[in-house]
C-alpha atoms as a PDB file:
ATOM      1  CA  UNK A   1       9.711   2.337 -22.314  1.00  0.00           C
ATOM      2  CA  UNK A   2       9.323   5.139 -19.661  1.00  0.00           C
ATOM      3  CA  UNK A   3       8.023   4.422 -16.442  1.00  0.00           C
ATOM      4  CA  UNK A   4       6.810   6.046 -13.295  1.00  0.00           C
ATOM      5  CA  UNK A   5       6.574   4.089 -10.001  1.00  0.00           C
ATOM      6  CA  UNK A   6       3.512   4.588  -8.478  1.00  0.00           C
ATOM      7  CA  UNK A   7       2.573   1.632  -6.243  1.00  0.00           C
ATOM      8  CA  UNK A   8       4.418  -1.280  -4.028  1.00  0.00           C
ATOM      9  CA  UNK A   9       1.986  -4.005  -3.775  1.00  0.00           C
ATOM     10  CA  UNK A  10       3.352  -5.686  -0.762  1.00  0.00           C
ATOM     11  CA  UNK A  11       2.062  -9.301   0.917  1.00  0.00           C
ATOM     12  CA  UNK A  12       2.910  -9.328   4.632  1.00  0.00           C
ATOM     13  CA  UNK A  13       2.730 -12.721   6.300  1.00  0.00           C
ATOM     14  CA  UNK A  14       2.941 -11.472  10.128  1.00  0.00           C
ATOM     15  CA  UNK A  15       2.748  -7.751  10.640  1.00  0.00           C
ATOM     16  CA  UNK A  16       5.550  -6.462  12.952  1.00  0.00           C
ATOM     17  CA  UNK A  17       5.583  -3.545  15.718  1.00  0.00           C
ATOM     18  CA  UNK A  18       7.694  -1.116  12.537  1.00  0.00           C
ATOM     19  CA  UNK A  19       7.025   0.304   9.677  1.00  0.00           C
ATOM     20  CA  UNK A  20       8.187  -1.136   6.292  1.00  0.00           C
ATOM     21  CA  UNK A  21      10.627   0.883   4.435  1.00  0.00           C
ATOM     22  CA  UNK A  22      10.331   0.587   0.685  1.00  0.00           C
ATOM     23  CA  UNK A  23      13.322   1.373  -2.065  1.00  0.00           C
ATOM     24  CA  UNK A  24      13.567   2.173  -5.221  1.00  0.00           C
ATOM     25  CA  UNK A  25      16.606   1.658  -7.248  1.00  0.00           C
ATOM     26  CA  UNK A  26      17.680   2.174 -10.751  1.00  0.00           C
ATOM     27  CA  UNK A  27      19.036  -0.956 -12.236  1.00  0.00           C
ATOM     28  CA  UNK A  28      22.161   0.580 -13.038  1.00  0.00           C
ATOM     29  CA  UNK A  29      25.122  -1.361 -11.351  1.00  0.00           C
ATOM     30  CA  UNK A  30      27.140  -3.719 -12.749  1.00  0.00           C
ATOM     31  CA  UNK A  31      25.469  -6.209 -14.348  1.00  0.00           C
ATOM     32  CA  UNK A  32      22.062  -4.793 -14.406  1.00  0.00           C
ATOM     33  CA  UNK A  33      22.018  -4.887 -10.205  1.00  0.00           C
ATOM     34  CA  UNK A  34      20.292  -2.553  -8.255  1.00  0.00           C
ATOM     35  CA  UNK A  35      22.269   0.684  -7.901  1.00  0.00           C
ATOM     36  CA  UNK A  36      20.913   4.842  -7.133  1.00  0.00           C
ATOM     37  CA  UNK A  37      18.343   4.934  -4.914  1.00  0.00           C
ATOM     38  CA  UNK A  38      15.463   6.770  -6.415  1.00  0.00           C
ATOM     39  CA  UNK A  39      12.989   7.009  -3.772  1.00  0.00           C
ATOM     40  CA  UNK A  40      12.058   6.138   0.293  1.00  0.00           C
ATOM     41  CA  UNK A  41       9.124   5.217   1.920  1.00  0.00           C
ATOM     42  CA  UNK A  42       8.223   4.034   5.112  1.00  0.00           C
ATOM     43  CA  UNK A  43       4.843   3.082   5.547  1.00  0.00           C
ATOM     44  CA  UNK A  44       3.382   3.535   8.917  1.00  0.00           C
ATOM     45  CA  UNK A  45       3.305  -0.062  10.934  1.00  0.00           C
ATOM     46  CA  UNK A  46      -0.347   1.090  12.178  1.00  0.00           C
ATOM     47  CA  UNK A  47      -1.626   0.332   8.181  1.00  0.00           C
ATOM     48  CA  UNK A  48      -0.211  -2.471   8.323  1.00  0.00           C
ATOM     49  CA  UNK A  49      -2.296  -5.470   7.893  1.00  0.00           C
ATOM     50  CA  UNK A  50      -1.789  -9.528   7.111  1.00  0.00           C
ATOM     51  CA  UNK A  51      -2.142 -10.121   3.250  1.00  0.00           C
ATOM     52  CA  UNK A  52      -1.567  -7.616   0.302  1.00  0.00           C
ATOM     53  CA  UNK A  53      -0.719  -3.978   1.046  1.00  0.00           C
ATOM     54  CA  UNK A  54      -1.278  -1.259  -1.607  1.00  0.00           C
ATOM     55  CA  UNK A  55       1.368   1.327  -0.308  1.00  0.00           C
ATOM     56  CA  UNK A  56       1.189   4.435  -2.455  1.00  0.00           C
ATOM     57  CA  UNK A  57       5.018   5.745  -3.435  1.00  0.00           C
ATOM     58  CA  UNK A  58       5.941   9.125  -3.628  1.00  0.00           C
ATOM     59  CA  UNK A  59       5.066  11.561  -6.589  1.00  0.00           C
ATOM     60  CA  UNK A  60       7.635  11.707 -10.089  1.00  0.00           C
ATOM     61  CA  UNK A  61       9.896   8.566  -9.382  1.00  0.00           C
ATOM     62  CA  UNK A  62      10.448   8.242 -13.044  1.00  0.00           C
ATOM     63  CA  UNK A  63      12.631   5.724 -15.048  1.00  0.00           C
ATOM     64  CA  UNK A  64      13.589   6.363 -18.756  1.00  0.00           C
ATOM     65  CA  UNK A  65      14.362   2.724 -19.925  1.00  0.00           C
ATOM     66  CA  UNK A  66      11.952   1.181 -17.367  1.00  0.00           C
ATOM     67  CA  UNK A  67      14.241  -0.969 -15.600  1.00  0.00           C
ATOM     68  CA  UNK A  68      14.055  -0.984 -11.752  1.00  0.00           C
ATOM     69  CA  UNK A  69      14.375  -2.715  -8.667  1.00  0.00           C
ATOM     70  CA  UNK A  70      11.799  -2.584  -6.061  1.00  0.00           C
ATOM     71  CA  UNK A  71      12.735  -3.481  -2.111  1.00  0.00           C
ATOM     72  CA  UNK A  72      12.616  -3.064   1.685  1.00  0.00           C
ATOM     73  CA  UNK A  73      14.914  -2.211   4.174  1.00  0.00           C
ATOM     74  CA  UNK A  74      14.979  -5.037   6.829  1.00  0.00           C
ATOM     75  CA  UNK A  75      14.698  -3.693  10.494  1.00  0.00           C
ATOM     76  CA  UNK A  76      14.150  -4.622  13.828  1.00  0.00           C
ATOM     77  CA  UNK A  77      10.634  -6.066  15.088  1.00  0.00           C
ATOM     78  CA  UNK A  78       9.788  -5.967  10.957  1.00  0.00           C
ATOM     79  CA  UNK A  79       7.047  -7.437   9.265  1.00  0.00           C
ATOM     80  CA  UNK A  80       7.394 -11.034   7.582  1.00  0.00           C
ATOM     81  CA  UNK A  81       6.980 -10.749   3.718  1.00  0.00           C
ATOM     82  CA  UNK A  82       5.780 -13.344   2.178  1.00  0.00           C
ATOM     83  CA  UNK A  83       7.396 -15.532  -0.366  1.00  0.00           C
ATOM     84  CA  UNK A  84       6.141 -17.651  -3.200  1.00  0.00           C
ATOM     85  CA  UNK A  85       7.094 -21.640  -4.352  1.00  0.00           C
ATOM     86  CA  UNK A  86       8.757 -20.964  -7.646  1.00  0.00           C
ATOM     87  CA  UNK A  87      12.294 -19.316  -7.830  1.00  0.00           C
ATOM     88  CA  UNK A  88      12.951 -17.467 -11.023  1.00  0.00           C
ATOM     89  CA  UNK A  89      16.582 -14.932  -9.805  1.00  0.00           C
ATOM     90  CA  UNK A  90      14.247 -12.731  -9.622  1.00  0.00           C
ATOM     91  CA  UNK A  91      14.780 -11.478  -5.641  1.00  0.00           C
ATOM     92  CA  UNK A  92      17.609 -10.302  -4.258  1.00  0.00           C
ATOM     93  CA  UNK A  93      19.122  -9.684  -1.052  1.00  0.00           C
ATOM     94  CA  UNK A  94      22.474  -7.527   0.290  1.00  0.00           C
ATOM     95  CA  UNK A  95      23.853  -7.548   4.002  1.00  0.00           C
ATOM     96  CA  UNK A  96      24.081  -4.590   5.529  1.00  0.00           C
ATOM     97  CA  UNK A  97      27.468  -2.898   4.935  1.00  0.00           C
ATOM     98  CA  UNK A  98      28.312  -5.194   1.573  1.00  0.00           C
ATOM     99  CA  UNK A  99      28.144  -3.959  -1.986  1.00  0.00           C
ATOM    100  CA  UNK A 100      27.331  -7.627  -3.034  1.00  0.00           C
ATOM    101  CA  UNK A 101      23.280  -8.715  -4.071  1.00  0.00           C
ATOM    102  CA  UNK A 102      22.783 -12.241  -3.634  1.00  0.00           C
ATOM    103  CA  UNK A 103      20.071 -14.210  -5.388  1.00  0.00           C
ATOM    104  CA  UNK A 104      17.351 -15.860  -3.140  1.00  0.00           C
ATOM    105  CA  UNK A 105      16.867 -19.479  -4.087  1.00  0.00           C
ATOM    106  CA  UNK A 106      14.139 -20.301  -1.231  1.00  0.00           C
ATOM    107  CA  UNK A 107      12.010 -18.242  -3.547  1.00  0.00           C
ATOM    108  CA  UNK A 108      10.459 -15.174  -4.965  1.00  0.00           C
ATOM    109  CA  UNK A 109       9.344 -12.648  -2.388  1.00  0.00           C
ATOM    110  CA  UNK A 110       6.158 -11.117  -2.693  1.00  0.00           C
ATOM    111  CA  UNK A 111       6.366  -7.522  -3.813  1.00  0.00           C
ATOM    112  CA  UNK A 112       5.317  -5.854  -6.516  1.00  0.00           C
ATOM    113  CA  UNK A 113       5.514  -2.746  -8.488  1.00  0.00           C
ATOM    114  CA  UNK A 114       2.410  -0.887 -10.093  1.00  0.00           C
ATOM    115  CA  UNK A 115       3.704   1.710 -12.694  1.00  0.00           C
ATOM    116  CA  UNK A 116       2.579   3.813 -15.084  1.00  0.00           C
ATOM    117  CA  UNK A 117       3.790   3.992 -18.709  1.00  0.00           C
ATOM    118  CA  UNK A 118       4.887   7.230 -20.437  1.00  0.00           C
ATOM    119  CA  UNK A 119       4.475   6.631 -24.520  1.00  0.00           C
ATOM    120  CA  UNK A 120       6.577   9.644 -26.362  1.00  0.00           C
ATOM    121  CA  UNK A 121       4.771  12.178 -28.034  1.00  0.00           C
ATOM    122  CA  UNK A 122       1.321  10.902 -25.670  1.00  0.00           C
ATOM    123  CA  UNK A 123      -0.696  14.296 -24.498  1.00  0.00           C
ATOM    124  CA  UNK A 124      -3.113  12.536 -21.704  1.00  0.00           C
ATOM    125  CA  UNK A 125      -1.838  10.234 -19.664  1.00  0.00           C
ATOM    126  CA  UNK A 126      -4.630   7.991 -17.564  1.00  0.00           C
ATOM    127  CA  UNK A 127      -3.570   7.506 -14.115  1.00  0.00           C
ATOM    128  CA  UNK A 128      -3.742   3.883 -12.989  1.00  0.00           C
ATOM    129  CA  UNK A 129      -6.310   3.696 -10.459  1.00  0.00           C
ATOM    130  CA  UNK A 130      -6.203   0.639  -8.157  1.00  0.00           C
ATOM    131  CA  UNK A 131      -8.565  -0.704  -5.283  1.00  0.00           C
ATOM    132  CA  UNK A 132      -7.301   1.253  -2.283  1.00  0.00           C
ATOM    133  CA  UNK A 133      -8.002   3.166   0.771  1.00  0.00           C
ATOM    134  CA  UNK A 134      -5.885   5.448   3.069  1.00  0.00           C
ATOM    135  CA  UNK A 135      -6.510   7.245   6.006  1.00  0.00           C
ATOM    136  CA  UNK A 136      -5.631  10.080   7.698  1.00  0.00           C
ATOM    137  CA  UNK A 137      -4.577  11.215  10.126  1.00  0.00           C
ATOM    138  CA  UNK A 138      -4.063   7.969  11.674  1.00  0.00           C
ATOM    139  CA  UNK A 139      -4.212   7.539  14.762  1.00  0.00           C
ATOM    140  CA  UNK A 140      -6.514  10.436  14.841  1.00  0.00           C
ATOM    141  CA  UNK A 141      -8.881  12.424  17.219  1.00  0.00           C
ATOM    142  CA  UNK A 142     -11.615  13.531  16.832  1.00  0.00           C
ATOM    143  CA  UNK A 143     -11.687  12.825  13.000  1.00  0.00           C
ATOM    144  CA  UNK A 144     -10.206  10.987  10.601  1.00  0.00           C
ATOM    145  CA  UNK A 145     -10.388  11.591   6.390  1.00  0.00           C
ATOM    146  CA  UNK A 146     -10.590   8.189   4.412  1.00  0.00           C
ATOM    147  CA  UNK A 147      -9.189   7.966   0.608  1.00  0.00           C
ATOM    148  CA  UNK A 148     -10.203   5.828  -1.371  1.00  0.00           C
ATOM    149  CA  UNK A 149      -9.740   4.609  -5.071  1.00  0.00           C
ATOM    150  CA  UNK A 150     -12.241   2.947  -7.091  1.00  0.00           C
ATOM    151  CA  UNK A 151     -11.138   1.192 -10.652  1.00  0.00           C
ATOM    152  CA  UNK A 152     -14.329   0.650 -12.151  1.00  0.00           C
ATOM    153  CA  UNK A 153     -17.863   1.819 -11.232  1.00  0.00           C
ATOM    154  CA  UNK A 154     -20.762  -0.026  -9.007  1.00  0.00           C
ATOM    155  CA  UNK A 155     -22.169  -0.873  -5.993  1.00  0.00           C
ATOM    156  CA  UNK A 156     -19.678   0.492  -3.135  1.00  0.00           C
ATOM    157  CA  UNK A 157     -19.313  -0.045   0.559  1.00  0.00           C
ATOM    158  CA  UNK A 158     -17.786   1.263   3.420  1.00  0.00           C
ATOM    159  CA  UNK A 159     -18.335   0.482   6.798  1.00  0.00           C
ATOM    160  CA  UNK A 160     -16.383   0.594  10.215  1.00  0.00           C
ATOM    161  CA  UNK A 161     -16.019  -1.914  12.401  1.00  0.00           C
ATOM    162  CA  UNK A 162     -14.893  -2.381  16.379  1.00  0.00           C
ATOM    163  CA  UNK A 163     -12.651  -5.134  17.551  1.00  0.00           C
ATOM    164  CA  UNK A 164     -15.822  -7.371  17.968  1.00  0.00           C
ATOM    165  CA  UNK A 165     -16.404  -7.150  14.363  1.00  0.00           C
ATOM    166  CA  UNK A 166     -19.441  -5.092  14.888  1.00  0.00           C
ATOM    167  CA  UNK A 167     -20.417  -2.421  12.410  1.00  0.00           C
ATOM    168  CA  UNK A 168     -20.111   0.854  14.397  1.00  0.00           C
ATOM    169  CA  UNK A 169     -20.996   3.380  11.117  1.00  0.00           C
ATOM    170  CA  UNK A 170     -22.256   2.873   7.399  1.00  0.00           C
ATOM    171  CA  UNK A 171     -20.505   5.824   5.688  1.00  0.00           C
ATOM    172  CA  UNK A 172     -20.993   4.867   2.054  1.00  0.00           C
ATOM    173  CA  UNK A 173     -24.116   2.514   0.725  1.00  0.00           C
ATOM    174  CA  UNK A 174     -24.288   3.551  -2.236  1.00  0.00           C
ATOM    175  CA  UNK A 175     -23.720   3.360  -6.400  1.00  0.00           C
ATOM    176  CA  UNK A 176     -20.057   5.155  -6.748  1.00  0.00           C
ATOM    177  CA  UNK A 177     -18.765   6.328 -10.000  1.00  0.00           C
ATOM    178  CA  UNK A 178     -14.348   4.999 -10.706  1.00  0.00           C
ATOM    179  CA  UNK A 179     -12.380   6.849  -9.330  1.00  0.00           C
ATOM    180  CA  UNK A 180     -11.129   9.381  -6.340  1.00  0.00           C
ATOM    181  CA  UNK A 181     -13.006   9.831  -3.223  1.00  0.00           C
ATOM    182  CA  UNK A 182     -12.615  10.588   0.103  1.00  0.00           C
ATOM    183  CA  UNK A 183     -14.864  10.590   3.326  1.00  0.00           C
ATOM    184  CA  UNK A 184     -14.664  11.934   6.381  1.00  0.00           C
ATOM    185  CA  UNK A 185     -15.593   9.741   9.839  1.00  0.00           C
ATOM    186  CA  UNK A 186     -16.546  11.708  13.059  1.00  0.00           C
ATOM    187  CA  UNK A 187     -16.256   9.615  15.203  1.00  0.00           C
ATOM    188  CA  UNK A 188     -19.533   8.663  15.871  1.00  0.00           C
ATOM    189  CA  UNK A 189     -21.616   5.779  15.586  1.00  0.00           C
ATOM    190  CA  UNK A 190     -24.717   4.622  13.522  1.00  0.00           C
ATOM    191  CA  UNK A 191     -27.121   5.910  16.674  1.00  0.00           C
ATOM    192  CA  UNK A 192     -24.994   9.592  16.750  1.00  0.00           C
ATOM    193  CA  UNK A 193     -23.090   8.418  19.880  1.00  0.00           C
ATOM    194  CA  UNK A 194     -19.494   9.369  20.248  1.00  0.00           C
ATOM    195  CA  UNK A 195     -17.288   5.641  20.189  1.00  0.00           C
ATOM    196  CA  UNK A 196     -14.963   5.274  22.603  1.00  0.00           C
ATOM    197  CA  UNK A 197     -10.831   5.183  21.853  1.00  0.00           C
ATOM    198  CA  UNK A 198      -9.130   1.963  20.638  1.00  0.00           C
ATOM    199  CA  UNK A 199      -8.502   0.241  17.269  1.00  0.00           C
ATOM    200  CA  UNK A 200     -11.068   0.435  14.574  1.00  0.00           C
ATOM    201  CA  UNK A 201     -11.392  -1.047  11.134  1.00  0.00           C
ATOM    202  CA  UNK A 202     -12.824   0.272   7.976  1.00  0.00           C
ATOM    203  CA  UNK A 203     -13.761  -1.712   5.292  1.00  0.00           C
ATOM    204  CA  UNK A 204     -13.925  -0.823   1.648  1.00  0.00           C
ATOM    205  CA  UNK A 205     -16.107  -3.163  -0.784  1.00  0.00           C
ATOM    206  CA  UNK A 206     -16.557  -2.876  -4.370  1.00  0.00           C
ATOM    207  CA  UNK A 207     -17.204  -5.313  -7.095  1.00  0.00           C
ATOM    208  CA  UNK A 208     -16.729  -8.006  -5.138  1.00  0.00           C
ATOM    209  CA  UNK A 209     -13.687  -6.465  -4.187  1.00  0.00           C
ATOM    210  CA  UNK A 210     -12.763  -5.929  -0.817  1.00  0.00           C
ATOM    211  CA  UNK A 211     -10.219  -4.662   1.579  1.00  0.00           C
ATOM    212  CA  UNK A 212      -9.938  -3.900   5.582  1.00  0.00           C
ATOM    213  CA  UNK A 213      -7.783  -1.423   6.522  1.00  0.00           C
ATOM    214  CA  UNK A 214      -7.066  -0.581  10.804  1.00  0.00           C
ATOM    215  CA  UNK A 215      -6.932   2.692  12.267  1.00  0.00           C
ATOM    216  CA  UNK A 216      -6.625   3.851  16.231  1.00  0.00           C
ATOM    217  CA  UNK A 217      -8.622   6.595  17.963  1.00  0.00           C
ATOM    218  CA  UNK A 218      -6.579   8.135  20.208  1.00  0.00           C
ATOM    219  CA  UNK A 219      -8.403  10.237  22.845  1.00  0.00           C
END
């Protein structure tokens, strides 16, 4: 069936100083091997953060039969991926300047794909909506606009937080309908005081769901 790529859901063991460059490619070489790149995306080292990543792909990577691959570009100072126990020949890997993808035994590395189905003759499609958050700009001075993407409906949170893990600013406390949203962060702190620069989290919680995602203020 149709597909469009919307999402790389990427683990990262260590976070490196770059960003991580995600492929797409059609599964159109011999053999059913990865072959035409379809899309690029680097996504920026400063979102980077140990654990899952939700990285958000760019708009109309379509693929009529549905079969892809799904990657990253290895380069220097990058982030470790993680890799899981079992080993199905389901990961890959290709030197740079060979033609030649070679299965990885060790195991299965930790990246996924979230896509969205196209079913012929459908007038609506649903976006998939997953439990994210973006910001940006980022770094960012004096403001900062924060995305976020709520699956189902309830009791939502999001809060920043300084290096100390203190809570600097409660920006949402609140019931929050699924979703799209977005909020915008001053700067300023719970007693209307201007923070100083450095590295600040935000951190999204909803249905027991939660995520942390870092962001600098660069003054």
């Amino acid at each position: 069936h149709p597909v469009t790529v919307k999402y790389a859901k990427i683990f990262v063991h260590t976070p490196g100083n770059a960003g991580i460059i995600v492929r797409v490619f059609a599964a159109d070489a011999e053999g059913g091997m990865p072959g035409t790149q379809l899309a690029q995306y680097q996504y920026p080292a400063s979102s980077i953060l140990p654990g899952w990543n939700y990285v958000t792909l760019p708009e109309n990577i379509d693929v009529e039969n549905g079969q892809f691959f799904i990657g990253i570009l290895e380069t220097t100072n990058a982030s470790m991926i993680g890799m899981d126990t079992s080993s199905t020949g389901g990961s890959y890997k290709r030197a740079s300047g060979t033609s030649d993808w070679l299965p990885i035994t060790e195991g299965n590395l930790m990246i996924r794909a979230i896509v969205e189905t196209v079913t012929a003759g459908e007038d609506d499609i649903e976006p998939v909506v997953v439990f994210d958050a973006r910001n940006y700009p980022n770094p960012f001075n004096p403001t900062t606009t924060i995305n976020f993407s709520l699956p189902l409906a309830g009791h939502t949170e999001l809060k920043i937080y300084n290096l100390k893990g203190q809570v600097v600013r409660t920006l949402v406390n609140q019931d929050m309908a699924s979703g799209m949203h977005q909020i915008v962060w001053n700067g300023f702190d719970n007693n209307g005081k201007t923070v100083s620069s450095g590295v600040y989290f935000y951190r999204l919680t909803n249905n027991h769901n939660t995520l942390t995602r870092k962001m600098l203020l660069s003054k």
